[in-house]
Protein backbone atom coordinates (compact mmCIF):
# COMPACT_ATOMS: atom_id res chain seq x y z
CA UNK A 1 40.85 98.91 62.83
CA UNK A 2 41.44 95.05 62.95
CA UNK A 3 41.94 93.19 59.81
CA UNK A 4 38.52 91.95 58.68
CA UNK A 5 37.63 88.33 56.67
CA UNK A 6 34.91 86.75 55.58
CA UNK A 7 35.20 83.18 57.43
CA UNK A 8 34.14 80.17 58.81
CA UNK A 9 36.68 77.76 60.12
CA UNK A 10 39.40 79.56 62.07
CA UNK A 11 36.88 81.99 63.85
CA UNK A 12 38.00 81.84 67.35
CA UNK A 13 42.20 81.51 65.98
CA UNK A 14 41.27 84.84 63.74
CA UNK A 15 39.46 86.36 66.96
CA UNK A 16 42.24 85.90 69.34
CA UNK A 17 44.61 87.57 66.70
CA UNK A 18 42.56 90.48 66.82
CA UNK A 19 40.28 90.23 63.14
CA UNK A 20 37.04 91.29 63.18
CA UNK A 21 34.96 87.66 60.74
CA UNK A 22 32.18 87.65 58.70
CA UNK A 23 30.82 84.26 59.66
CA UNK A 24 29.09 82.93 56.31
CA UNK A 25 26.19 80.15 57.22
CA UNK A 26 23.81 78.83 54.90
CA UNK A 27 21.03 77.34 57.23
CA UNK A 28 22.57 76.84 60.77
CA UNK A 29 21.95 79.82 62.07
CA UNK A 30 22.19 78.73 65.38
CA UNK A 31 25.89 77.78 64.77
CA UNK A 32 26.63 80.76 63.20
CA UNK A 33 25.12 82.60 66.30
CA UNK A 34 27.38 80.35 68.23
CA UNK A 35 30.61 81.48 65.87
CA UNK A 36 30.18 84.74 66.56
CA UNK A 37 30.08 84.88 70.34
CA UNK A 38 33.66 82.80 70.30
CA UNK A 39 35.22 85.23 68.60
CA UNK A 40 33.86 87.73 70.71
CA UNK A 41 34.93 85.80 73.57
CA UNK A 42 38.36 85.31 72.08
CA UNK A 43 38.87 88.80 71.68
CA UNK A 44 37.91 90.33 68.42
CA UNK A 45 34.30 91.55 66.30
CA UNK A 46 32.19 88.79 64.04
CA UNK A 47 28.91 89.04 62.76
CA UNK A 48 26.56 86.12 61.57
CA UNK A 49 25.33 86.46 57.59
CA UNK A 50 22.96 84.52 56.20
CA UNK A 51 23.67 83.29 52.33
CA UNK A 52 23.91 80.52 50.14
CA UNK A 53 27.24 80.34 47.87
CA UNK A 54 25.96 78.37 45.25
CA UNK A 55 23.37 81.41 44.76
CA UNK A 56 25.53 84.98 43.01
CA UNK A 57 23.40 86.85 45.11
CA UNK A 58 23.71 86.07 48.27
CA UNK A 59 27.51 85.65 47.66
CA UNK A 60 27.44 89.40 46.68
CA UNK A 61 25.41 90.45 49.69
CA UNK A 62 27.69 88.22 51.71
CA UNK A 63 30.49 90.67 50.99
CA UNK A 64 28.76 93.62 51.02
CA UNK A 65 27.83 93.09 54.61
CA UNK A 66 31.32 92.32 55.15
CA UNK A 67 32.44 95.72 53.95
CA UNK A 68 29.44 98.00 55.56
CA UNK A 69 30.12 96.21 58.77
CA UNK A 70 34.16 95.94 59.49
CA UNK A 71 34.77 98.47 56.82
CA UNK A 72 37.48 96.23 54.39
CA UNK A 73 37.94 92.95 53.54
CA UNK A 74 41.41 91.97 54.10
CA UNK A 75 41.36 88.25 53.91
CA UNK A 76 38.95 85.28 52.57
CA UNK A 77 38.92 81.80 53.87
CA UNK A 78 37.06 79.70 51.03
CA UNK A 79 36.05 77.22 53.05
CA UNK A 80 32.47 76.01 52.08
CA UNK A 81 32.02 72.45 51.43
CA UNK A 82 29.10 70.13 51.43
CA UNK A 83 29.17 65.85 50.95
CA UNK A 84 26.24 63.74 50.37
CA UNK A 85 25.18 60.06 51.51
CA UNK A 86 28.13 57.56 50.20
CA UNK A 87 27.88 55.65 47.04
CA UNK A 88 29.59 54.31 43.80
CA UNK A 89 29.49 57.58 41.45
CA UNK A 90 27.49 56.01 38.79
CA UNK A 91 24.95 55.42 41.53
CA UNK A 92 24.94 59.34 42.07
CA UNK A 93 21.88 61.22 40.53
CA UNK A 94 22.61 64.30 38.18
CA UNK A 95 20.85 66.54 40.84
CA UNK A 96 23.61 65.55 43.78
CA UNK A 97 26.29 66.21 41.18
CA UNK A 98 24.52 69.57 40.35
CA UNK A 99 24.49 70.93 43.98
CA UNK A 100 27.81 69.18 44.95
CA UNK A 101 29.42 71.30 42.07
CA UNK A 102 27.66 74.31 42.84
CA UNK A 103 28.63 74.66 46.50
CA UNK A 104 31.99 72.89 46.54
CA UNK A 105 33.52 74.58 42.81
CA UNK A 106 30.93 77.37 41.67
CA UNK A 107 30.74 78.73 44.94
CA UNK A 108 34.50 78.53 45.33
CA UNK A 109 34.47 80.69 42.22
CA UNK A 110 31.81 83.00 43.30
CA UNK A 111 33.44 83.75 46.65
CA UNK A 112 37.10 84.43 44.93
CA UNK A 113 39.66 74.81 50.33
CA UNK A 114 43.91 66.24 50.53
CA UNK A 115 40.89 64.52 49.72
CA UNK A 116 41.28 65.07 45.90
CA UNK A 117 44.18 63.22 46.11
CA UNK A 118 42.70 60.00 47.40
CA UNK A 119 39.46 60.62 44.88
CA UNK A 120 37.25 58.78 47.36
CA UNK A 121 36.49 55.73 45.72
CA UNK A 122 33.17 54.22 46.14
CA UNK A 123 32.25 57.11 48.87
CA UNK A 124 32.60 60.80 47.31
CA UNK A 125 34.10 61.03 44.33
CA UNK A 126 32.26 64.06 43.20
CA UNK A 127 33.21 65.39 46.34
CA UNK A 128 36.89 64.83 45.73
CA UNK A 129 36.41 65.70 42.03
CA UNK A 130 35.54 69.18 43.48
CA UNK A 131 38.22 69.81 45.56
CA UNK A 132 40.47 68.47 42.96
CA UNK A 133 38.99 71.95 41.21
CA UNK A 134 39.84 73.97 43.64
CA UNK A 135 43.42 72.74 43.55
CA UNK A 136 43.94 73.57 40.05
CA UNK A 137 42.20 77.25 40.80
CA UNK A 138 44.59 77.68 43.54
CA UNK A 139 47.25 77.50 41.45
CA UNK A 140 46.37 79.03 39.03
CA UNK A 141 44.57 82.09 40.52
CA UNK A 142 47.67 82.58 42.44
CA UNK A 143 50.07 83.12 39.41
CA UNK A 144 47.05 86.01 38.25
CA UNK A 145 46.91 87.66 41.11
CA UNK A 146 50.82 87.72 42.37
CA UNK A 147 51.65 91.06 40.64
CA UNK A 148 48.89 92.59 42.45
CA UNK A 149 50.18 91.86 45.95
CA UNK A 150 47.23 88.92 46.26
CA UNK A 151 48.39 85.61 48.09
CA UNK A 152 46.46 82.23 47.04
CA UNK A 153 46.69 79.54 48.60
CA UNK A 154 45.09 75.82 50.12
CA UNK A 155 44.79 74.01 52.95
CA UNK A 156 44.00 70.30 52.31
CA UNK A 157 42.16 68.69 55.58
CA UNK A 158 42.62 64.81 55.65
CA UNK A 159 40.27 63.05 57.87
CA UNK A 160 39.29 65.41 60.43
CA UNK A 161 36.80 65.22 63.33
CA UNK A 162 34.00 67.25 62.16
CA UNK A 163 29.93 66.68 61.31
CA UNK A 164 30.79 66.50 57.69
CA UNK A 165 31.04 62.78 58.12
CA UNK A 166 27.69 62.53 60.05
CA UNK A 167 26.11 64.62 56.91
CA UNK A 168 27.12 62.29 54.49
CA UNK A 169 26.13 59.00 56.52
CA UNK A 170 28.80 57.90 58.26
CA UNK A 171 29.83 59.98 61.67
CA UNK A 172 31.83 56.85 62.81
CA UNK A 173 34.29 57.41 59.93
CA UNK A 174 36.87 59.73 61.08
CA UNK A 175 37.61 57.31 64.17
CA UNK A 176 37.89 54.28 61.82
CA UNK A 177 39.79 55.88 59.18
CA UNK A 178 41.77 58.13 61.68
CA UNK A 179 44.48 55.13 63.30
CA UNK A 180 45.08 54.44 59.69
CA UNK A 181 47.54 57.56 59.57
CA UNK A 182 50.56 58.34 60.37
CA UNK A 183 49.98 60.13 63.00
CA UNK A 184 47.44 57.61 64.13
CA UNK A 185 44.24 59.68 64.87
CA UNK A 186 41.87 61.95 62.58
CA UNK A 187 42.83 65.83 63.31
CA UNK A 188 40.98 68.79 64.85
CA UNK A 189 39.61 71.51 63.33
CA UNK A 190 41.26 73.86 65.44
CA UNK A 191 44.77 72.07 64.10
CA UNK A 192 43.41 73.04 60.64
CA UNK A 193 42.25 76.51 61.86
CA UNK A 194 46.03 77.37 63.11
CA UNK A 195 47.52 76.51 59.05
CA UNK A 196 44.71 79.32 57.83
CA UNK A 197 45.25 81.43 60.58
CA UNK A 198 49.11 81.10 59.78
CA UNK A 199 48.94 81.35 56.10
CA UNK A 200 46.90 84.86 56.63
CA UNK A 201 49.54 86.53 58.86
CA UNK A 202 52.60 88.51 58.21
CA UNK A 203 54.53 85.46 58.62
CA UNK A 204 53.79 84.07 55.27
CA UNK A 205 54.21 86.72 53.28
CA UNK A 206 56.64 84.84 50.51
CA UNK A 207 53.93 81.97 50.82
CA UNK A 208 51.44 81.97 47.91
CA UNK A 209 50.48 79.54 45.26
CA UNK A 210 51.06 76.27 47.94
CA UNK A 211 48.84 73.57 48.69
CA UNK A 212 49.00 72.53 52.51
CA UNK A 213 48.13 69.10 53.10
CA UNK A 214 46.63 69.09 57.21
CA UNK A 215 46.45 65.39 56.73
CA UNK A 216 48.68 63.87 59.48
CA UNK A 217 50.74 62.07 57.00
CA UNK A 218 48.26 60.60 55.14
């Protein structure tokens, strides 16, 4: 049987290689649906589950489904993450701070993803403040796990085109920001897709315990 993980992300890469995806979705379920039929297409098995990962529940029915359906869980790409209109943070209202924590660093937790090294000032600092967690329990979740055979690591997407931007106000912001890089445009997800996808494989076996910046330079 294929390897099987619990993703979002890399779907159609992971397909293509063969893995059979849990594809995690909190409210798009049309997405999801969507998800699921390009991995088919590429080539391997994925199934659609419905859960929230700020809620323990769904989180462990997330990977239960996993595990009735493909059989194992081989792999986990931790890649929830949620932003919120831009502002100053001391314009931010405890209730945004609660959910951005609870998604982005709780649910992180739960499920156990180079903006936290900008901090996003004026726009999403409790976003980057998030991430910034998940850095430090990347690190440090990959020193605990090591003598068990468990890789850690995480992939750090600078500005990349996705609808993230249009969910937190500003979809124009990847093409503005984008020329200011090195490489002089914002990335793809598939070009972040390909460092997961990579970073899962037998070719980074000696690879744990990293931090991967997908940032084009910046």
């Amino acid at each position: 049987m294929a390897a099987a993980a619990l993703a979002a992300l890399p779907r159609v890469c992971l397909g293509g290689e063969g893995w059979s995806v849990g594809v995690n979705y909190a409210s798009h379920s049309n997405a999801a649906e969507e998800a699921v039929a390009e991995v088919e297409r590429a080539g391997g098995r994925a199934r659609a589950i419905a859960g929230d990962v700020a809620n323990e529940a769904d989180v462990i029915a997330m990977f239960d489904t996993v595990a009735d359906t493909f059989g194992r869980i081989d792999a986990l790409v931790n890649n929830a993450g949620i932003v919120a209109p831009s502002m100053p943070l001391a314009e931010m209202d405890l209730a945004r701070l609660q959910r951005m924590f609870d998604v982005n660093v709780l649910g992180a937790y739960r499920r156990i993803a180079a903006t936290s090294r900008f901090g996003s000032p004026n726009e999403y600092v409790d976003y980057a403040s998030s991430k910034g967690a998940i850095d430090t329990m990347t690190l440090g979740l990959a020193k605990e796990l090591s003598p068990r055979g468990v890789r850690v690591n995480g992939v750090r997407p600078g500005l990349i085109d996705t609808e993230i931007h249009a969910s937190g106000g500003k979809p124009e912001r990847t093409a503005q920001l984008g020329a200011s890089t090195p490489l002089g445009r914002p990335g793809r997800a598939d070009e972040v897709a390909q460092s997961i996808v990579w970073l899962l494989s037998d070719a980074a076996t000696y690879v744990t315990g990293a931090l991967l910046d997908v940032a084009g330079g910046r």
